[in-house]
PDB file of N, CA and C in Angstrom:
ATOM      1  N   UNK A   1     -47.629 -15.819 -19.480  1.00  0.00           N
ATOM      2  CA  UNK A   1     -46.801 -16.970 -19.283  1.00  0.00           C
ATOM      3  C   UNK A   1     -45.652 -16.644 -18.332  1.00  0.00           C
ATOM      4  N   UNK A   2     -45.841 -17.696 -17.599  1.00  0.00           N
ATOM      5  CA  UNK A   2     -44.197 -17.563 -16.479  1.00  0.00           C
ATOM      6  C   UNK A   2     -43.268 -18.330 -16.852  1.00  0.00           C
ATOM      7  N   UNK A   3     -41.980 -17.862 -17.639  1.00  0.00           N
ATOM      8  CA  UNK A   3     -40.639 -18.415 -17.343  1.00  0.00           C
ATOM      9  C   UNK A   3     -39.309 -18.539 -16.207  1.00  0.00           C
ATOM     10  N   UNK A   4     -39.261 -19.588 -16.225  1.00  0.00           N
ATOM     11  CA  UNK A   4     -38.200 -19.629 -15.022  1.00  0.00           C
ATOM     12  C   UNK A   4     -38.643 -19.413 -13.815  1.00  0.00           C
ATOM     13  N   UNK A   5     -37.828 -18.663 -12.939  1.00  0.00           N
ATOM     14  CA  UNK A   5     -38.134 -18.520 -11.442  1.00  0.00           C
ATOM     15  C   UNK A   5     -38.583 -16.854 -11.310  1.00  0.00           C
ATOM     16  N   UNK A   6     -38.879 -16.511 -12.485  1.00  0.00           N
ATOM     17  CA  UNK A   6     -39.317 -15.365 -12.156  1.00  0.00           C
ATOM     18  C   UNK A   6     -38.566 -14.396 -11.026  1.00  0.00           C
ATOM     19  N   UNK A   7     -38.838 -13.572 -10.657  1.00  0.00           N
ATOM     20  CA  UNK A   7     -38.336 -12.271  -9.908  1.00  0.00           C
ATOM     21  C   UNK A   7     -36.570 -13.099  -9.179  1.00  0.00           C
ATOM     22  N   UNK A   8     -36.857 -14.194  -8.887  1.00  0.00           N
ATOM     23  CA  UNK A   8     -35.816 -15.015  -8.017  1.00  0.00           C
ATOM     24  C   UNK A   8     -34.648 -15.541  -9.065  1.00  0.00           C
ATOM     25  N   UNK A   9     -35.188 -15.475 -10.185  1.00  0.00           N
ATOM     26  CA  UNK A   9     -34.376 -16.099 -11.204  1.00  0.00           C
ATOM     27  C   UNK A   9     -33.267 -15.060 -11.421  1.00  0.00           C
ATOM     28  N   UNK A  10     -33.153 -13.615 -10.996  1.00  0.00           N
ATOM     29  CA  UNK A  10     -31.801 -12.802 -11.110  1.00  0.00           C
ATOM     30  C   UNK A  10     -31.450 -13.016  -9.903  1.00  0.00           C
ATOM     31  N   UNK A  11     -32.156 -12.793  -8.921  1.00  0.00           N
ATOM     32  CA  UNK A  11     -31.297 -13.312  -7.670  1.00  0.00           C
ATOM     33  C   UNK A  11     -30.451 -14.593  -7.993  1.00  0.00           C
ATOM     34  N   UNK A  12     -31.213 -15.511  -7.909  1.00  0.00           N
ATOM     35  CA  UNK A  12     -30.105 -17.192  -8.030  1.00  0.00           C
ATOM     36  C   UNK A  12     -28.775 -16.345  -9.151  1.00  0.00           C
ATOM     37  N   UNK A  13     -28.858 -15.847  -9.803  1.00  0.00           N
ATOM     38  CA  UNK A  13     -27.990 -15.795 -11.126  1.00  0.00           C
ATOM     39  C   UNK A  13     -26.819 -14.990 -11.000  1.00  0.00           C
ATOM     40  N   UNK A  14     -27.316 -13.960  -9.690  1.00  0.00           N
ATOM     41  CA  UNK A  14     -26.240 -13.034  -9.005  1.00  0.00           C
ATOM     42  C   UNK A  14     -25.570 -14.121  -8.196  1.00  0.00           C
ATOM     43  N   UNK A  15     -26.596 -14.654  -7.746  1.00  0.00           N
ATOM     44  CA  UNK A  15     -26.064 -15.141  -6.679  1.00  0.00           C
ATOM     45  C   UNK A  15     -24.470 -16.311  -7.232  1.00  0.00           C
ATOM     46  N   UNK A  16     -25.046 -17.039  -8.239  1.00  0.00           N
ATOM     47  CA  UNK A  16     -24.098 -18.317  -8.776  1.00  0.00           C
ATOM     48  C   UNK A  16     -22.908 -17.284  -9.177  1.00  0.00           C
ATOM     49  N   UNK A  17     -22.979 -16.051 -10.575  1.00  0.00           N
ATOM     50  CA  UNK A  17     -21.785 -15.390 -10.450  1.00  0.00           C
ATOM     51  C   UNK A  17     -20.869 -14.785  -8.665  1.00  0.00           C
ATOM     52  N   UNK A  18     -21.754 -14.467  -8.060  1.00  0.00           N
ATOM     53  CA  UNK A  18     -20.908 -13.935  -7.182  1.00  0.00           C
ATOM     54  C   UNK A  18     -20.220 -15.057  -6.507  1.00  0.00           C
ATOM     55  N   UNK A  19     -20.602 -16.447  -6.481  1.00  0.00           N
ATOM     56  CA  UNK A  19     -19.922 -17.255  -6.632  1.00  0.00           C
ATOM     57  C   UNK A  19     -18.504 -18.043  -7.250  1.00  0.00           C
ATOM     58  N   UNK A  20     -18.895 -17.942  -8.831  1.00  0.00           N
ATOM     59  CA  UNK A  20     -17.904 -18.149  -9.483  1.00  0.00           C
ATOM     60  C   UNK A  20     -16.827 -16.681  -9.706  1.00  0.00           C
ATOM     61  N   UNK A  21     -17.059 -16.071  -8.823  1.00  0.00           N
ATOM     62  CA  UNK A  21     -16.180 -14.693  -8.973  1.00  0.00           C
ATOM     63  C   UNK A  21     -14.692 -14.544  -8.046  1.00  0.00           C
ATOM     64  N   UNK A  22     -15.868 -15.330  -6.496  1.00  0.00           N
ATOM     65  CA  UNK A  22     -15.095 -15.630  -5.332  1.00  0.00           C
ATOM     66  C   UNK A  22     -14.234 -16.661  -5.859  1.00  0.00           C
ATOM     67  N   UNK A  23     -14.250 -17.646  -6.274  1.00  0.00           N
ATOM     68  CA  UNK A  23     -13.900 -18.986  -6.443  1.00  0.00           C
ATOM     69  C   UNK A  23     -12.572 -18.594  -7.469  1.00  0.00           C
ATOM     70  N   UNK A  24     -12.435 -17.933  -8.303  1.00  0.00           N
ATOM     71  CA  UNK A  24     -11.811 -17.189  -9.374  1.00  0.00           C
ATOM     72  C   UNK A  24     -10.754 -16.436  -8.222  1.00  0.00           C
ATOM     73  N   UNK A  25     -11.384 -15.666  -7.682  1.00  0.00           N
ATOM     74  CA  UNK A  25     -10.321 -14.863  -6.784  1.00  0.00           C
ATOM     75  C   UNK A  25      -9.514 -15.832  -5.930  1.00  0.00           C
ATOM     76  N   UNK A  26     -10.202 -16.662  -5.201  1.00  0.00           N
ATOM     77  CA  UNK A  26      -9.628 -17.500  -4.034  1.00  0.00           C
ATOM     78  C   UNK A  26      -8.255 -18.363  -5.122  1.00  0.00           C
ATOM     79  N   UNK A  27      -8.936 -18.770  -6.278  1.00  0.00           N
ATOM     80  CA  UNK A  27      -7.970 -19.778  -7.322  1.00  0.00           C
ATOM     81  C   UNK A  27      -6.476 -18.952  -7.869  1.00  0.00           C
ATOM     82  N   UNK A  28      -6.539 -17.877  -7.891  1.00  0.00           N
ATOM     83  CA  UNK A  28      -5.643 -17.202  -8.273  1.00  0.00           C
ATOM     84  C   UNK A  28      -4.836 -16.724  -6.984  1.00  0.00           C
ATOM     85  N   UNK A  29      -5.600 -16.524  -6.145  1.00  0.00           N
ATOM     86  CA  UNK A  29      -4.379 -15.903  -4.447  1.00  0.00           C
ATOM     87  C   UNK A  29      -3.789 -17.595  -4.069  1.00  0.00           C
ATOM     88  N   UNK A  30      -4.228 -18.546  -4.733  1.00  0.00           N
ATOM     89  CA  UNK A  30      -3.899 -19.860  -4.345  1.00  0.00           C
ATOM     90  C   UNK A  30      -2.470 -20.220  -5.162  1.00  0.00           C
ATOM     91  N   UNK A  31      -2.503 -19.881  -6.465  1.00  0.00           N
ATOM     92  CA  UNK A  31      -1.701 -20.304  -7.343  1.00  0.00           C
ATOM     93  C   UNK A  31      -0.341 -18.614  -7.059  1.00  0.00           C
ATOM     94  N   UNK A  32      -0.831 -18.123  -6.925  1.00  0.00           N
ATOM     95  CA  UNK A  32       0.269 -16.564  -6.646  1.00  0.00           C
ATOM     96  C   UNK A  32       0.306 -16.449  -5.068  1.00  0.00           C
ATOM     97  N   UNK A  33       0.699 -16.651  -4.340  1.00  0.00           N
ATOM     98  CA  UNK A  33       0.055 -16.487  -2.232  1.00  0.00           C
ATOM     99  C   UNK A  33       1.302 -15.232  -2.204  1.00  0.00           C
ATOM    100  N   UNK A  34       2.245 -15.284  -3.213  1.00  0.00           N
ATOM    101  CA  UNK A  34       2.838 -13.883  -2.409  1.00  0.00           C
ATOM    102  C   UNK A  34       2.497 -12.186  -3.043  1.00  0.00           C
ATOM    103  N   UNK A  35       1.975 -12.299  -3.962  1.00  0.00           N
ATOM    104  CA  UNK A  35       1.338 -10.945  -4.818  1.00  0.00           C
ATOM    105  C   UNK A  35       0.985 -10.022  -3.813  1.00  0.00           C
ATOM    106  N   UNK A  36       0.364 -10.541  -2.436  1.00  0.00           N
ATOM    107  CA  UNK A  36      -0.277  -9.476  -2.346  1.00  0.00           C
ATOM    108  C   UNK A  36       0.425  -9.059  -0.960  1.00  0.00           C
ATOM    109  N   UNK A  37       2.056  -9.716  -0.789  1.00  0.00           N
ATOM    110  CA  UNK A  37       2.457  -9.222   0.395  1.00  0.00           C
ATOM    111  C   UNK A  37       3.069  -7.499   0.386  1.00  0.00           C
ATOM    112  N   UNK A  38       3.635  -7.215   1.341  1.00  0.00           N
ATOM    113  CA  UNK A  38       4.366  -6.036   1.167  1.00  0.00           C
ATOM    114  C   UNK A  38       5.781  -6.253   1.491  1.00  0.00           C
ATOM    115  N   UNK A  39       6.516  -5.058   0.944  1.00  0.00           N
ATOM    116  CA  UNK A  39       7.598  -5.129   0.273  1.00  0.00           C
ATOM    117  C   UNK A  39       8.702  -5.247   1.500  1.00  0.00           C
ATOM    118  N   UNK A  40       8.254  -5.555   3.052  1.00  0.00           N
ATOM    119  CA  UNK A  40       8.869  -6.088   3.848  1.00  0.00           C
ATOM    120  C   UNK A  40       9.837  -7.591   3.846  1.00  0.00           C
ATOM    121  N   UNK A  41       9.489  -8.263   2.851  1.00  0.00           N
ATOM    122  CA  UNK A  41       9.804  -9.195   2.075  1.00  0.00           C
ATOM    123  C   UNK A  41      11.094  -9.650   1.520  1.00  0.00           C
ATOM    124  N   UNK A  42      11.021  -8.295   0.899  1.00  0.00           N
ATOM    125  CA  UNK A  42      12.166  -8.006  -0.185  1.00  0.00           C
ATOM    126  C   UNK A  42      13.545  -7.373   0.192  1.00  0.00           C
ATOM    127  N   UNK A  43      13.516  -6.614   1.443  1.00  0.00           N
ATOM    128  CA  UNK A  43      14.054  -6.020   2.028  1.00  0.00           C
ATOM    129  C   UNK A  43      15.269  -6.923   2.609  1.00  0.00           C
ATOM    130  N   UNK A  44      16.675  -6.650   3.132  1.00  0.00           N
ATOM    131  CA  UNK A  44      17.556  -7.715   3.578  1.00  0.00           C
ATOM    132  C   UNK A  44      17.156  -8.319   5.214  1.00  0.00           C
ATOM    133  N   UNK A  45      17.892  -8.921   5.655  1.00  0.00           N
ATOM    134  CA  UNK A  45      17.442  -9.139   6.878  1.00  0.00           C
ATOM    135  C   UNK A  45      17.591  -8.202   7.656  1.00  0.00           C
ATOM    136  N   UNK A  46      18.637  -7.655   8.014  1.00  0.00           N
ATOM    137  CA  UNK A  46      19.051  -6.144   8.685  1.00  0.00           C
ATOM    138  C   UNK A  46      18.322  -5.358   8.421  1.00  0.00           C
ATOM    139  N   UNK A  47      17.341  -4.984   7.662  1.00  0.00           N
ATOM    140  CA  UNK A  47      16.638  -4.162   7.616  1.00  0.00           C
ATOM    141  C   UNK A  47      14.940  -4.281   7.872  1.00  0.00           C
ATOM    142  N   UNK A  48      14.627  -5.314   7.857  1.00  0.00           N
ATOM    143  CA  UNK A  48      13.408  -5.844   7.841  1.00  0.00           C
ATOM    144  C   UNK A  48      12.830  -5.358   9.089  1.00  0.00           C
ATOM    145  N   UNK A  49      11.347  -5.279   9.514  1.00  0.00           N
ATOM    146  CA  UNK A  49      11.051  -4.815  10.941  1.00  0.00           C
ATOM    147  C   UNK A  49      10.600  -6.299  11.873  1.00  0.00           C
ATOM    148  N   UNK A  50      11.060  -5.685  12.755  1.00  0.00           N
ATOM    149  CA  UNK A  50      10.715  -6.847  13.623  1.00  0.00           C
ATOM    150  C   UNK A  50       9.036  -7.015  14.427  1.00  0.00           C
ATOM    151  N   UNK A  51       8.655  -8.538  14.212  1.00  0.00           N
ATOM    152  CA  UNK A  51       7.352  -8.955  14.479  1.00  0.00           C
ATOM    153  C   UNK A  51       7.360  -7.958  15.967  1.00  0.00           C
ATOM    154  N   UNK A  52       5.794  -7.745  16.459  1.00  0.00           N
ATOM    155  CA  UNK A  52       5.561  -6.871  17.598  1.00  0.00           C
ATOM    156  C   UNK A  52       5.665  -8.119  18.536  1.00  0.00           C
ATOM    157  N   UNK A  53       6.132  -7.964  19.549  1.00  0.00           N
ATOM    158  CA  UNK A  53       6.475  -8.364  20.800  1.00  0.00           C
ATOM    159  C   UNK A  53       7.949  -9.328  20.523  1.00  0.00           C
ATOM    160  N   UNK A  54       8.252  -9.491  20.117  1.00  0.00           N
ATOM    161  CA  UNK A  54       9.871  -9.940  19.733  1.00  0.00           C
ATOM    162  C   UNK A  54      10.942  -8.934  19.752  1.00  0.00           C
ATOM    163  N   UNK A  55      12.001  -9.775  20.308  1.00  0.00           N
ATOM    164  CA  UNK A  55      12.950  -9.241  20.820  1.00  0.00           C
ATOM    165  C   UNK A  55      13.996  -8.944  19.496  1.00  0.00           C
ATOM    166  N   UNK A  56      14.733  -7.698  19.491  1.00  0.00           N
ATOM    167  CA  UNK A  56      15.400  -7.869  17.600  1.00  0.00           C
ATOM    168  C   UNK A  56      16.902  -8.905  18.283  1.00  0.00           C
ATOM    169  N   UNK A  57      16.871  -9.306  16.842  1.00  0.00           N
ATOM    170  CA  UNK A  57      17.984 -10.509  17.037  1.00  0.00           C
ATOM    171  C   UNK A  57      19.172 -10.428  16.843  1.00  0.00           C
ATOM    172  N   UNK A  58      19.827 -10.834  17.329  1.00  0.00           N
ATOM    173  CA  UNK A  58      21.452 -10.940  17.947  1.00  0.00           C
ATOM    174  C   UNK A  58      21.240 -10.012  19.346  1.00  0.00           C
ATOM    175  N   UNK A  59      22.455 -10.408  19.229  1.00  0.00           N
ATOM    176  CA  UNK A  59      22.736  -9.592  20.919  1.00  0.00           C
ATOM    177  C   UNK A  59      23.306  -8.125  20.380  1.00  0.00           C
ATOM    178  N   UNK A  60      23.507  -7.022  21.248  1.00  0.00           N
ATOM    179  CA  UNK A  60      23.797  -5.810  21.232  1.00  0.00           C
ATOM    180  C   UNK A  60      25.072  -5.875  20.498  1.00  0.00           C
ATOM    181  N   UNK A  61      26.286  -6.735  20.563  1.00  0.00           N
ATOM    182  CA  UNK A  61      27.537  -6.882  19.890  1.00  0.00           C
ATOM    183  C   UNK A  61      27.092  -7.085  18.649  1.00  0.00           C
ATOM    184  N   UNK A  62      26.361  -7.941  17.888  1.00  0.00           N
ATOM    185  CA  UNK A  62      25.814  -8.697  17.038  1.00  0.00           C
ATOM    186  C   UNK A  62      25.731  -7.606  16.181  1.00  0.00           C
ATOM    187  N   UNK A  63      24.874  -6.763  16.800  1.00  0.00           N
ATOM    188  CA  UNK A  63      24.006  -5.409  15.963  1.00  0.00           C
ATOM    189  C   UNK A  63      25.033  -4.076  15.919  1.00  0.00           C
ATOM    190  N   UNK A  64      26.024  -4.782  16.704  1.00  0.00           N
ATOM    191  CA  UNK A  64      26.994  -3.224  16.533  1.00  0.00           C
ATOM    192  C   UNK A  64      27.948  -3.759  15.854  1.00  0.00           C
ATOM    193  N   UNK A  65      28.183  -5.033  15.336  1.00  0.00           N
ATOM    194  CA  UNK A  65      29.284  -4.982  14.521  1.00  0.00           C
ATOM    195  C   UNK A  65      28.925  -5.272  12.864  1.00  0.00           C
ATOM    196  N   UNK A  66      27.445  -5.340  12.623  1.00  0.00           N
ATOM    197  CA  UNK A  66      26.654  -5.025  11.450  1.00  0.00           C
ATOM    198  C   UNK A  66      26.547  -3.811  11.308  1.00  0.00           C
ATOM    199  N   UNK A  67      26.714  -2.810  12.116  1.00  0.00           N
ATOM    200  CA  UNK A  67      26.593  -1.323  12.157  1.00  0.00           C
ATOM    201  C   UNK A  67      27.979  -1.021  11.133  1.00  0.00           C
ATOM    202  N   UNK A  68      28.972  -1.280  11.901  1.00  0.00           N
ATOM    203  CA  UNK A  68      30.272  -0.897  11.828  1.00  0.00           C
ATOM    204  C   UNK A  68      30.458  -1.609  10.347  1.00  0.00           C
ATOM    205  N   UNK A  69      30.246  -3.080   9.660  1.00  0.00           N
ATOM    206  CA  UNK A  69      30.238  -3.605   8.683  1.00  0.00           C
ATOM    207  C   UNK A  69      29.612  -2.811   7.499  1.00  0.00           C
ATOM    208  N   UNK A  70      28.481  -1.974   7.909  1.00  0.00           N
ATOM    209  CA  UNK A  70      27.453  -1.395   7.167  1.00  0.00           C
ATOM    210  C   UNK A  70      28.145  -0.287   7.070  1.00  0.00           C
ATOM    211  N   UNK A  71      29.148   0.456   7.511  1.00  0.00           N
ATOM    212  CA  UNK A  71      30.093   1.832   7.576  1.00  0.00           C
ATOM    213  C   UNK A  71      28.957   2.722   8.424  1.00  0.00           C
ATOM    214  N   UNK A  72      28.040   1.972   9.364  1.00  0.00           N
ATOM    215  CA  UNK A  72      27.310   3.621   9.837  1.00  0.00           C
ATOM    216  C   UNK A  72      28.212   3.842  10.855  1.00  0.00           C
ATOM    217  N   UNK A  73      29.232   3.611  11.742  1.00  0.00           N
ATOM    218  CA  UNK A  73      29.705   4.028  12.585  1.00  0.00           C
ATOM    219  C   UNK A  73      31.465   4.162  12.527  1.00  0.00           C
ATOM    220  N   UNK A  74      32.312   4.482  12.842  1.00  0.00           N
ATOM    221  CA  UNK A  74      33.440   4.659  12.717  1.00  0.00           C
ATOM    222  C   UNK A  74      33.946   2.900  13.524  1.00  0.00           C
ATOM    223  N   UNK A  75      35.872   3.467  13.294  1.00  0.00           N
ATOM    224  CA  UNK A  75      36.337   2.154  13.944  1.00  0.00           C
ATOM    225  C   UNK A  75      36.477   2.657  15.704  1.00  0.00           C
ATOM    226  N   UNK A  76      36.746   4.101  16.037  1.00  0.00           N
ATOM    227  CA  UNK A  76      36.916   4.400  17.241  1.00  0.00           C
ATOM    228  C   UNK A  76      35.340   4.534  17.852  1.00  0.00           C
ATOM    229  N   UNK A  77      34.311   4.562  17.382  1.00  0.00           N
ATOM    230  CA  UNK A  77      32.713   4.555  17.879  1.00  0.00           C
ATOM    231  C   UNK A  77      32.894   3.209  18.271  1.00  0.00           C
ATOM    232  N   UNK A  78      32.849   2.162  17.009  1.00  0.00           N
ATOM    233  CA  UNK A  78      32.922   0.964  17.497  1.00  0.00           C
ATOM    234  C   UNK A  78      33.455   0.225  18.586  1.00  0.00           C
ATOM    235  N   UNK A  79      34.941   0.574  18.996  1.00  0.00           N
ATOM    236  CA  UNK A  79      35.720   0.187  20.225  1.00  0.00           C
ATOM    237  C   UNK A  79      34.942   0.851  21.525  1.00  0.00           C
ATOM    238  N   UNK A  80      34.789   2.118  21.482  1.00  0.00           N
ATOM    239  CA  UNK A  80      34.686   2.316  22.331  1.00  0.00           C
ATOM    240  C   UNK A  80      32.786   1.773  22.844  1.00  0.00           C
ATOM    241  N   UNK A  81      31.698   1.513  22.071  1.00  0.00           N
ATOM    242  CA  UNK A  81      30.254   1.229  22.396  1.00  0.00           C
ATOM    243  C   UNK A  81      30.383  -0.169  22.966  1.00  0.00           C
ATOM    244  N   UNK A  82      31.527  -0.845  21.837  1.00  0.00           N
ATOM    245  CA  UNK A  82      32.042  -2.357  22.625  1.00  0.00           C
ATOM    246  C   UNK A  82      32.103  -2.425  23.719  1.00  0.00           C
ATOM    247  N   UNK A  83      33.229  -1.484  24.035  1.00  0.00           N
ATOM    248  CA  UNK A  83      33.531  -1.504  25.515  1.00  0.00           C
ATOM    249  C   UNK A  83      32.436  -1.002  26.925  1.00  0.00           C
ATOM    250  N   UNK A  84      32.036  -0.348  26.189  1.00  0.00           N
ATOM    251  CA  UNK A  84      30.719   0.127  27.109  1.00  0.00           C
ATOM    252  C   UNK A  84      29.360  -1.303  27.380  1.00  0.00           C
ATOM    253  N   UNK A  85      29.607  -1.448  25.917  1.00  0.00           N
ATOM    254  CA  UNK A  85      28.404  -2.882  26.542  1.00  0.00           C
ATOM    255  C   UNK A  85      29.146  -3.871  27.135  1.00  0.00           C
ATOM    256  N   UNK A  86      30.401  -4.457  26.757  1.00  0.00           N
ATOM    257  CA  UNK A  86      31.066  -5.570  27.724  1.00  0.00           C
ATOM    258  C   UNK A  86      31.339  -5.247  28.984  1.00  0.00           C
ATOM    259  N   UNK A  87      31.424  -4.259  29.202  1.00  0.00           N
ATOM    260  CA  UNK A  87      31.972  -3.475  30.777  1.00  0.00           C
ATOM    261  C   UNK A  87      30.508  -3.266  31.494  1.00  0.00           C
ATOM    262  N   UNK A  88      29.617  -3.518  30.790  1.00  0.00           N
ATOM    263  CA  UNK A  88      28.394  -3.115  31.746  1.00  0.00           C
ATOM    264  C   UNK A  88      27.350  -4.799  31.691  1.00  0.00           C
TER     265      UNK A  88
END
């Protein structure tokens, strides 16, 4: 006696789970879309990396007086890099 689809009947059956597996995955990256970013994200803006072919933002003053805000540079570094970029 033959039941079902025979030899094809595990195929179809893989086949419908590997279906409802995808569908499961796709439903859950739908309802969560940021799980699977990286931690570029989280990071402040000043620190974040910048997209490839973009220019980083603010102008050279911009970024040197976030420097100086951030304590990486002194107050006499600061005057004087100022002066070097406004003078040039």
């Amino acid at each position: 006696m033959m039941m079902g689809f025979g030899g094809l009947g595990l195929l179809f059956m893989l086949f419908f789970f590997a279906i409802i597996i995808g569908l499961a995955v796709w439903f859950v990256s739908v309802l969560f879309p940021r799980a699977g970013r990286t931690q570029e994200y989280t990071l402040p803006p000043h620190q974040r990396p910048s997209a490839p072919g973009t220019h980083a933002q603010g102008s050279a003053v911009d970024i040197l007086k976030q420097r100086y805000a951030r304590g990486e540079i002194t107050k006499a570094e600061y005057e004087t890099m100022r002066d070097d970029i406004l003078s040039s």
